[in-house]
PDB file of N, CA and C in Angstrom:
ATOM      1  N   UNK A   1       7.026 -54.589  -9.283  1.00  0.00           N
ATOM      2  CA  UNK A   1       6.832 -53.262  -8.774  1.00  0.00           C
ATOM      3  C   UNK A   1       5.388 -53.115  -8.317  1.00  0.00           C
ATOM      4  N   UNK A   2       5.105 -52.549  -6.840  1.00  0.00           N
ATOM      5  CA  UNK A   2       3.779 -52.549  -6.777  1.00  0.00           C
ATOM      6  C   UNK A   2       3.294 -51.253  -6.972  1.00  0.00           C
ATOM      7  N   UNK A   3       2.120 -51.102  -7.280  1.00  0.00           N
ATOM      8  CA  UNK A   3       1.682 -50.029  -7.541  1.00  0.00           C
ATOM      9  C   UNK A   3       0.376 -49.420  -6.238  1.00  0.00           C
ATOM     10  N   UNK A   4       0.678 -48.452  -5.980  1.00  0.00           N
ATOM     11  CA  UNK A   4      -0.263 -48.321  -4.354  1.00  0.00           C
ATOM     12  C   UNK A   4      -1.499 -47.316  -5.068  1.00  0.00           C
ATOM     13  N   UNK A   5      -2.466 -47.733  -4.302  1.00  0.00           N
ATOM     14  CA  UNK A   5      -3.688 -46.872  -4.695  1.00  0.00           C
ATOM     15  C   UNK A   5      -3.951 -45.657  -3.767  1.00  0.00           C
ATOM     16  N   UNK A   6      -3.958 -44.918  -4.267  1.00  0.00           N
ATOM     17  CA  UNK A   6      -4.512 -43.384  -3.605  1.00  0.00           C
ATOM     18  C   UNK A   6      -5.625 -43.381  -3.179  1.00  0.00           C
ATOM     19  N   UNK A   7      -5.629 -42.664  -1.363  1.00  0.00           N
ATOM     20  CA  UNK A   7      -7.378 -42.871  -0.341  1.00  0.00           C
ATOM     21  C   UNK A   7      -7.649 -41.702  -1.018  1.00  0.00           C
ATOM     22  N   UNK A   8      -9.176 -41.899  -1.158  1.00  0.00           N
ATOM     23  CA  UNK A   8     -10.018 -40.984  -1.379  1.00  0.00           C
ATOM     24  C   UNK A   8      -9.670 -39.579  -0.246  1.00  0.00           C
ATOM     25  N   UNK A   9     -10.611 -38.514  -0.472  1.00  0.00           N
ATOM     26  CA  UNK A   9     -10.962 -37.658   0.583  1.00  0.00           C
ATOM     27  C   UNK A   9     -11.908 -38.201   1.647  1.00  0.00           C
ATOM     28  N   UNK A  10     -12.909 -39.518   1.795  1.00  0.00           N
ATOM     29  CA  UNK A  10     -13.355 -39.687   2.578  1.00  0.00           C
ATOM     30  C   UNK A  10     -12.448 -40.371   3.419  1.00  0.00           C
ATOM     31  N   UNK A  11     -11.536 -41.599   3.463  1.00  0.00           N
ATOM     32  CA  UNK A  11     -10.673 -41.877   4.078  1.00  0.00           C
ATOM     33  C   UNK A  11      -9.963 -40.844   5.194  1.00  0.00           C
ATOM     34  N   UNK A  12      -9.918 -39.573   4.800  1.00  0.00           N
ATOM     35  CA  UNK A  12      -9.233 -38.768   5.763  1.00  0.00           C
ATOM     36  C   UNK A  12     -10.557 -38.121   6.912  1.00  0.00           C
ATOM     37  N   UNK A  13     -11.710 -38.187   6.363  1.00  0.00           N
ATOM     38  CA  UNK A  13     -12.967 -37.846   7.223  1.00  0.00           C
ATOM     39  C   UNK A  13     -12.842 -38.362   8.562  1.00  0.00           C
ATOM     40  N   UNK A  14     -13.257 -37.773   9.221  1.00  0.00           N
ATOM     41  CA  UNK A  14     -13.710 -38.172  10.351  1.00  0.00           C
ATOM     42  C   UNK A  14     -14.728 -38.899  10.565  1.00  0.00           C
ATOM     43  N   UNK A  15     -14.714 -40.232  11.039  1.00  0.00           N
ATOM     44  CA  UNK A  15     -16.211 -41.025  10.910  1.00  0.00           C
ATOM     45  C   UNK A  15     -16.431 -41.464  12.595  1.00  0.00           C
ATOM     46  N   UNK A  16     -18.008 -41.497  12.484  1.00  0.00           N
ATOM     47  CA  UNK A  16     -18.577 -42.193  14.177  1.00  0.00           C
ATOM     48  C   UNK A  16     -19.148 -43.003  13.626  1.00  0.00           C
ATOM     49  N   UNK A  17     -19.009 -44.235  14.232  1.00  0.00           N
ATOM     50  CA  UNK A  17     -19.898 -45.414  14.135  1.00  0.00           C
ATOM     51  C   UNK A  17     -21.535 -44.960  14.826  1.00  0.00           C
ATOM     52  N   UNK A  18     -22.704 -45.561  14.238  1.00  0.00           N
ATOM     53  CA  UNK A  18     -23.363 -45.381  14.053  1.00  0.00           C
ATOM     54  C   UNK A  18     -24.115 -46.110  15.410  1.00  0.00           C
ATOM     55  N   UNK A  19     -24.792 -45.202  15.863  1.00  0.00           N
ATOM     56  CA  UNK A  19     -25.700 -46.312  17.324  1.00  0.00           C
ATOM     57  C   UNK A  19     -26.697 -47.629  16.764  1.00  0.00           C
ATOM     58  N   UNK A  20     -26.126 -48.513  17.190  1.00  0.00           N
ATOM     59  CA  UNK A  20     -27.024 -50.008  16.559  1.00  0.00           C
ATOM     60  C   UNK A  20     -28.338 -49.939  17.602  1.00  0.00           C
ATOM     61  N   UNK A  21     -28.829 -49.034  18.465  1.00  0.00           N
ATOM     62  CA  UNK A  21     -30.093 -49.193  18.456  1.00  0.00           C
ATOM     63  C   UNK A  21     -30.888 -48.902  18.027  1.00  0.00           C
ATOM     64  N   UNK A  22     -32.021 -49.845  17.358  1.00  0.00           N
ATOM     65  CA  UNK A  22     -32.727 -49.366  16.743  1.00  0.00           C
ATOM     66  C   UNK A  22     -34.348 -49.505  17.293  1.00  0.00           C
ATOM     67  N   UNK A  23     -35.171 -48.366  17.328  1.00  0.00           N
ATOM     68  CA  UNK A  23     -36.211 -49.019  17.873  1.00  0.00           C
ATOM     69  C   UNK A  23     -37.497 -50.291  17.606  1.00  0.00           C
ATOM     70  N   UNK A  24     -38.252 -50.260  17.262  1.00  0.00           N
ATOM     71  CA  UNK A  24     -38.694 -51.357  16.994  1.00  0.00           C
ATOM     72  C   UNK A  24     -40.425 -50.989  16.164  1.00  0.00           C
ATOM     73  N   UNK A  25     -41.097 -50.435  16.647  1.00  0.00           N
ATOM     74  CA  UNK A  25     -42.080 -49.822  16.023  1.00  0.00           C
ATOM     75  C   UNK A  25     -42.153 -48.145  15.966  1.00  0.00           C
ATOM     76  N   UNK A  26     -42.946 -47.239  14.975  1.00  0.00           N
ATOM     77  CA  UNK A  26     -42.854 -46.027  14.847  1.00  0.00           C
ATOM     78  C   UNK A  26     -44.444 -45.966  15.079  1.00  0.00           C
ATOM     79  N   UNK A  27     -44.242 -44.724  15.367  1.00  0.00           N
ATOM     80  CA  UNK A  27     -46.417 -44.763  15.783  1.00  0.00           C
ATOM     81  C   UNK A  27     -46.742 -42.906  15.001  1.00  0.00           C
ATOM     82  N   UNK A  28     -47.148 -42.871  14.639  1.00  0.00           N
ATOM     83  CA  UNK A  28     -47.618 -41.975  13.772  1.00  0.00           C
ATOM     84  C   UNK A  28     -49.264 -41.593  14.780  1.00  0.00           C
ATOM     85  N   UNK A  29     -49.564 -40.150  15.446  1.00  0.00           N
ATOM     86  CA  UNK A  29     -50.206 -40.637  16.142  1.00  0.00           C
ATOM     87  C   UNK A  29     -50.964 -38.785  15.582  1.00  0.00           C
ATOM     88  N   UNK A  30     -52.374 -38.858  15.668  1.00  0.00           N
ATOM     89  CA  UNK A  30     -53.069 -37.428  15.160  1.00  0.00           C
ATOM     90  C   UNK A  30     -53.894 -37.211  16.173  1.00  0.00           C
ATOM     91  N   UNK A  31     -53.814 -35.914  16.680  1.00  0.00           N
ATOM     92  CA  UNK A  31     -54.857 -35.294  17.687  1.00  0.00           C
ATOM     93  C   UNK A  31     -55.588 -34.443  17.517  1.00  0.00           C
ATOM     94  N   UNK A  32     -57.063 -35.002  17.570  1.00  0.00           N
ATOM     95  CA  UNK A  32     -58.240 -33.222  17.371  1.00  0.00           C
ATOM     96  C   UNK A  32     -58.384 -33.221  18.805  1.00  0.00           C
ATOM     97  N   UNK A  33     -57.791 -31.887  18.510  1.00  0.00           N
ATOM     98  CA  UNK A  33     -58.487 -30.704  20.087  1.00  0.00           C
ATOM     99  C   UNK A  33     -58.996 -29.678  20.072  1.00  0.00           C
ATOM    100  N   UNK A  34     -59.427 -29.222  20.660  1.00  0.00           N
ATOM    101  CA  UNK A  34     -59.877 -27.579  20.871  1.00  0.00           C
ATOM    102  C   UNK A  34     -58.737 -26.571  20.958  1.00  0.00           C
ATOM    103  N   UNK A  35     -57.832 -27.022  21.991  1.00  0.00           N
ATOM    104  CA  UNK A  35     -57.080 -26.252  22.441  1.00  0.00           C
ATOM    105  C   UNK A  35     -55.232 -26.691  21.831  1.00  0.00           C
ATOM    106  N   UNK A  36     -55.446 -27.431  21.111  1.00  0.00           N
ATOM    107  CA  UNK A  36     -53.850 -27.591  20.332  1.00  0.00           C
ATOM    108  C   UNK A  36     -53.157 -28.687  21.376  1.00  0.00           C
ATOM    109  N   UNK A  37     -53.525 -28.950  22.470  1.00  0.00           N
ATOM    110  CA  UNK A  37     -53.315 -29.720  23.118  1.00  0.00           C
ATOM    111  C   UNK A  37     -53.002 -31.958  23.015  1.00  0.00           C
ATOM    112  N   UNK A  38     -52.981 -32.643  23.749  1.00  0.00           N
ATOM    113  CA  UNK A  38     -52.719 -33.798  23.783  1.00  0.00           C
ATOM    114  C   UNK A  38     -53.851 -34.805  24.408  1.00  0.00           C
ATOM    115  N   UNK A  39     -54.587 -33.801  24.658  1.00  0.00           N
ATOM    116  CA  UNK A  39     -55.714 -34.647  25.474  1.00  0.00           C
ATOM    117  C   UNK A  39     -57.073 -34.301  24.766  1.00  0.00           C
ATOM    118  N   UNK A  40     -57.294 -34.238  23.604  1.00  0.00           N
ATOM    119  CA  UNK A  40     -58.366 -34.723  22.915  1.00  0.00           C
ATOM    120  C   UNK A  40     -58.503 -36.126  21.760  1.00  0.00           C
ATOM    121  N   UNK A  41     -59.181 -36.676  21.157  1.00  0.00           N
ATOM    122  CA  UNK A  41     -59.426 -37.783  20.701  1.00  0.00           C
ATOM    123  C   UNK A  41     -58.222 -37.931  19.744  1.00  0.00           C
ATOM    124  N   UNK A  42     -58.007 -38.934  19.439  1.00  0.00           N
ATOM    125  CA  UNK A  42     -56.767 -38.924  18.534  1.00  0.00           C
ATOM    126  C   UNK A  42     -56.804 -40.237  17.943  1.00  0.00           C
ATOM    127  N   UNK A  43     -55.971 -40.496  16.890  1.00  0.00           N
ATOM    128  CA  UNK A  43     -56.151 -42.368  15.860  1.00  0.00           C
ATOM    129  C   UNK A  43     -54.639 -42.349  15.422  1.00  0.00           C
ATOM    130  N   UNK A  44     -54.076 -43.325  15.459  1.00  0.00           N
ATOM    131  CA  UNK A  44     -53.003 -43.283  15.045  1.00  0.00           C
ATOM    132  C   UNK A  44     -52.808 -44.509  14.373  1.00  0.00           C
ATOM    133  N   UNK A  45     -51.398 -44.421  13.957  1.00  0.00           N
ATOM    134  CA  UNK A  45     -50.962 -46.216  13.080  1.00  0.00           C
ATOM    135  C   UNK A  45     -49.617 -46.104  13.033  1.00  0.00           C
ATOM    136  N   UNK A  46     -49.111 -47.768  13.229  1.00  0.00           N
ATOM    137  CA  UNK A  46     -48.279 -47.965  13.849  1.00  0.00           C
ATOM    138  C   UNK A  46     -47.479 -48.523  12.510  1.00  0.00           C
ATOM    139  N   UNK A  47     -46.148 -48.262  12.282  1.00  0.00           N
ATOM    140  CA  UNK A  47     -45.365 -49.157  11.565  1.00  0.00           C
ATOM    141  C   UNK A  47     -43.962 -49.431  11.895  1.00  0.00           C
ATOM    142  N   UNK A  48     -43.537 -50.610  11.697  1.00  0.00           N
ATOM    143  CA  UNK A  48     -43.120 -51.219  11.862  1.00  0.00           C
ATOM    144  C   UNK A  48     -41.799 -50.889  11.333  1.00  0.00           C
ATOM    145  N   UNK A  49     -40.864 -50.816  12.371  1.00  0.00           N
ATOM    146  CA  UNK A  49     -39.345 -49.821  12.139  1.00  0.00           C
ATOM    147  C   UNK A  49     -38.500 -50.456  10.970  1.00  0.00           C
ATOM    148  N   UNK A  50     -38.445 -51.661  11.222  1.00  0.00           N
ATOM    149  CA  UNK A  50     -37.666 -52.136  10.117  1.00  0.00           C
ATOM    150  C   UNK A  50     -38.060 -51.773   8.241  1.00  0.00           C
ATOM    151  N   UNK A  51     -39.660 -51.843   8.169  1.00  0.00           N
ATOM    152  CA  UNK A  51     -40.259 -51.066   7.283  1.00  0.00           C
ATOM    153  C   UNK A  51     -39.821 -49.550   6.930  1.00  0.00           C
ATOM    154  N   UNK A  52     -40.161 -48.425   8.144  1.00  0.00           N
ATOM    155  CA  UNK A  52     -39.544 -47.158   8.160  1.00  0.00           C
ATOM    156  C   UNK A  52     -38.448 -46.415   7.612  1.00  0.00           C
ATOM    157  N   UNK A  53     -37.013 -48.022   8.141  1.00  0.00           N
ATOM    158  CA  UNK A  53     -35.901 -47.680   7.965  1.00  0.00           C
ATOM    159  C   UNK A  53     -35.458 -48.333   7.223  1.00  0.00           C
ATOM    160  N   UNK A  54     -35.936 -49.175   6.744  1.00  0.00           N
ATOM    161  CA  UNK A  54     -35.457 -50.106   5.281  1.00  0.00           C
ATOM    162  C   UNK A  54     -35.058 -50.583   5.393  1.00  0.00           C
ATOM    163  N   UNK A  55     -35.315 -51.521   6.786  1.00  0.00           N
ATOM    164  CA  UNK A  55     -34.090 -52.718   7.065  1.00  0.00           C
ATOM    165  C   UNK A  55     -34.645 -53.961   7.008  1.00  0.00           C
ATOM    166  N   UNK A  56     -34.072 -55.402   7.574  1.00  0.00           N
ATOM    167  CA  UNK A  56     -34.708 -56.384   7.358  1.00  0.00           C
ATOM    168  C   UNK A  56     -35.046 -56.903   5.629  1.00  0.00           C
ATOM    169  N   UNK A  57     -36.427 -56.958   5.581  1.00  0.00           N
ATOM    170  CA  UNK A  57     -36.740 -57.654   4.551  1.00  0.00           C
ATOM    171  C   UNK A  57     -37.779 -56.355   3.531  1.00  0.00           C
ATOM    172  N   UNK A  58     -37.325 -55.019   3.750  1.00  0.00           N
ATOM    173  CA  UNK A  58     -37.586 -53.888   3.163  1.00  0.00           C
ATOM    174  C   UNK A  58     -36.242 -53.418   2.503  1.00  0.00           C
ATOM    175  N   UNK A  59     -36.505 -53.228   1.170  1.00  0.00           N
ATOM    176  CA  UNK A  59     -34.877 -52.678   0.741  1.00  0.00           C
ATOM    177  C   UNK A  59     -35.044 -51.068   0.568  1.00  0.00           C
ATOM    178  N   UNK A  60     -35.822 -50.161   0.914  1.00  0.00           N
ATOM    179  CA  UNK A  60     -35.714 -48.807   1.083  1.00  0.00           C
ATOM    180  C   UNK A  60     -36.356 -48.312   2.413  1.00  0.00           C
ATOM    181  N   UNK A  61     -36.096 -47.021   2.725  1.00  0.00           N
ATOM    182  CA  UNK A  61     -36.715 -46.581   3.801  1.00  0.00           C
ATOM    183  C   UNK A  61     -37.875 -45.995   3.166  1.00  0.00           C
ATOM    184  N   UNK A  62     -38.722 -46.127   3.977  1.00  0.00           N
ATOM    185  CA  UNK A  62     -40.112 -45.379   3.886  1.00  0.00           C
ATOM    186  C   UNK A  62     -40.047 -44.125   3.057  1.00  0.00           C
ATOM    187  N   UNK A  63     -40.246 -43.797   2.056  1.00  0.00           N
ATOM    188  CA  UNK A  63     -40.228 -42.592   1.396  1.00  0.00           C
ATOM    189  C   UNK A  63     -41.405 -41.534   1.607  1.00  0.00           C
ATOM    190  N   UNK A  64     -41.451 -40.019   1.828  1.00  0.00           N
ATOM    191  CA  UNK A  64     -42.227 -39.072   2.322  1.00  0.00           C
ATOM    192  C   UNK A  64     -43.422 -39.042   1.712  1.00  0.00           C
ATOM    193  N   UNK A  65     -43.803 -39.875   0.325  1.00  0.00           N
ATOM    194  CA  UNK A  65     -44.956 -39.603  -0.188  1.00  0.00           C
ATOM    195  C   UNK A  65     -45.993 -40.832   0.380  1.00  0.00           C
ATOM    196  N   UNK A  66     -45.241 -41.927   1.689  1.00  0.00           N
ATOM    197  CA  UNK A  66     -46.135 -43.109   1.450  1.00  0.00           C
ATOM    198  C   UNK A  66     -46.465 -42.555   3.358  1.00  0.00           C
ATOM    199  N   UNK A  67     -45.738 -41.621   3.497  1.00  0.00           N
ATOM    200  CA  UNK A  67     -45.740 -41.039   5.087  1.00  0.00           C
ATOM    201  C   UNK A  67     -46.820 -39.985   4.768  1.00  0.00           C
ATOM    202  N   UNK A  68     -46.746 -39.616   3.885  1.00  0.00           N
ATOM    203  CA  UNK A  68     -47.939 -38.151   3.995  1.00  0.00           C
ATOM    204  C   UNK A  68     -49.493 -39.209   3.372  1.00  0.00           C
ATOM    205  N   UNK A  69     -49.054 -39.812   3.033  1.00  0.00           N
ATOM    206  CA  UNK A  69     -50.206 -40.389   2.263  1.00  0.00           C
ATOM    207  C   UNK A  69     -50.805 -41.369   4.198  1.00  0.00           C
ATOM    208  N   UNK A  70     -49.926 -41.826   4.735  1.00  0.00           N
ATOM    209  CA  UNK A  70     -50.669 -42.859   6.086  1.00  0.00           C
ATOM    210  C   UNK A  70     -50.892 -41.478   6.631  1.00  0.00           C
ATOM    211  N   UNK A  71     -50.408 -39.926   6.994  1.00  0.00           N
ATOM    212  CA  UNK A  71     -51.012 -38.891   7.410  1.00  0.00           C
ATOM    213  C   UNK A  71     -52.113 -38.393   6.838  1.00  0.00           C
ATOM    214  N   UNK A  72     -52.240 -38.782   6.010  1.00  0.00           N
ATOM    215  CA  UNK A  72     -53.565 -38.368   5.173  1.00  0.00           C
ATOM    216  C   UNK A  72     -54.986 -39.071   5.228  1.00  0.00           C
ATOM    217  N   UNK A  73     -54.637 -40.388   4.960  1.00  0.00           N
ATOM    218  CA  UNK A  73     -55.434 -41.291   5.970  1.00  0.00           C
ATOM    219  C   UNK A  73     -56.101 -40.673   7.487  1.00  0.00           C
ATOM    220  N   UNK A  74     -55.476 -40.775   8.269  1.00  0.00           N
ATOM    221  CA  UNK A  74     -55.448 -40.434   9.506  1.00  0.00           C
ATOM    222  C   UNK A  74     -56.269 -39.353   9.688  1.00  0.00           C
ATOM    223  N   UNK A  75     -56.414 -38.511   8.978  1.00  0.00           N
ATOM    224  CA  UNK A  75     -57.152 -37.119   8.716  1.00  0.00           C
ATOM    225  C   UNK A  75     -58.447 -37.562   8.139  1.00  0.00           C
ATOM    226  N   UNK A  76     -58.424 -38.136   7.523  1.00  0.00           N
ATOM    227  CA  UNK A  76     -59.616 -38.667   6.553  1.00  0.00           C
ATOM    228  C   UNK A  76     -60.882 -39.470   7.346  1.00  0.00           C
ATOM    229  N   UNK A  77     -60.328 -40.415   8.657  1.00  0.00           N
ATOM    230  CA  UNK A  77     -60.479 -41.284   8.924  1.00  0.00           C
ATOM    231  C   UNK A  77     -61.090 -40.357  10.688  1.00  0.00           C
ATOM    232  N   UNK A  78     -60.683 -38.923  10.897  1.00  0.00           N
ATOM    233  CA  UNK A  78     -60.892 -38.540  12.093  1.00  0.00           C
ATOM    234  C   UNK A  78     -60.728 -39.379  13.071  1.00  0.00           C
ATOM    235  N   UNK A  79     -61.171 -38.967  14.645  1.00  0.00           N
ATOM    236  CA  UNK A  79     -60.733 -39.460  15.397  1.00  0.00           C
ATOM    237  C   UNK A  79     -61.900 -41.142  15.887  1.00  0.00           C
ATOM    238  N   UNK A  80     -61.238 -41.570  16.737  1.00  0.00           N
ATOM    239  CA  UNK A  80     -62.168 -42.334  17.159  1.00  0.00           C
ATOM    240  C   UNK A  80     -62.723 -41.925  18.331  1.00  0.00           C
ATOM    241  N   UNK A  81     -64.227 -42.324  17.856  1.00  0.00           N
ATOM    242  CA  UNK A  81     -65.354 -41.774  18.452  1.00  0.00           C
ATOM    243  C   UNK A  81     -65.249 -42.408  20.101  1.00  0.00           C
TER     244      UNK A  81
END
């Protein structure tokens, strides 16, 4: 006698496959201006997507305290002269 297993509620979900592009670097980028604008001095830093998103040879995604902390930097560090 076989015995059949019951689908979850996600089974009946509606699912989209997920877009496999992924980009490749993230740039984290800070601007001092006068005017709130894009065209005064600015420093930024770049990391590396697979890092970001926890892929590859990273087993988590970037968590918000190691993102505010490279924003914090960035502030610290002002613009380049």
């Amino acid at each position: 006698m076989t015995v059949s297993q019951n689908q979850g509620d996600l089974s009946r979900a509606v699912t989209h496959e997920a877009d496999e592009s992924w980009p490749t670097i993230i740039e984290i980028t800070a601007y001092w201006s006068k005017d709130g604008s894009r065209r005064g001095r600015r420093r930024s830093i770049e990391i590396p997507a697979d890092q970001f998103f926890g892929r590859g040879a990273h087993g988590a995604p970037l968590d918000g305290n190691a993102l505010i902390a490279m924003v914090e930097r960035l502030r610290r560090q002002g613009p380049k002269a």
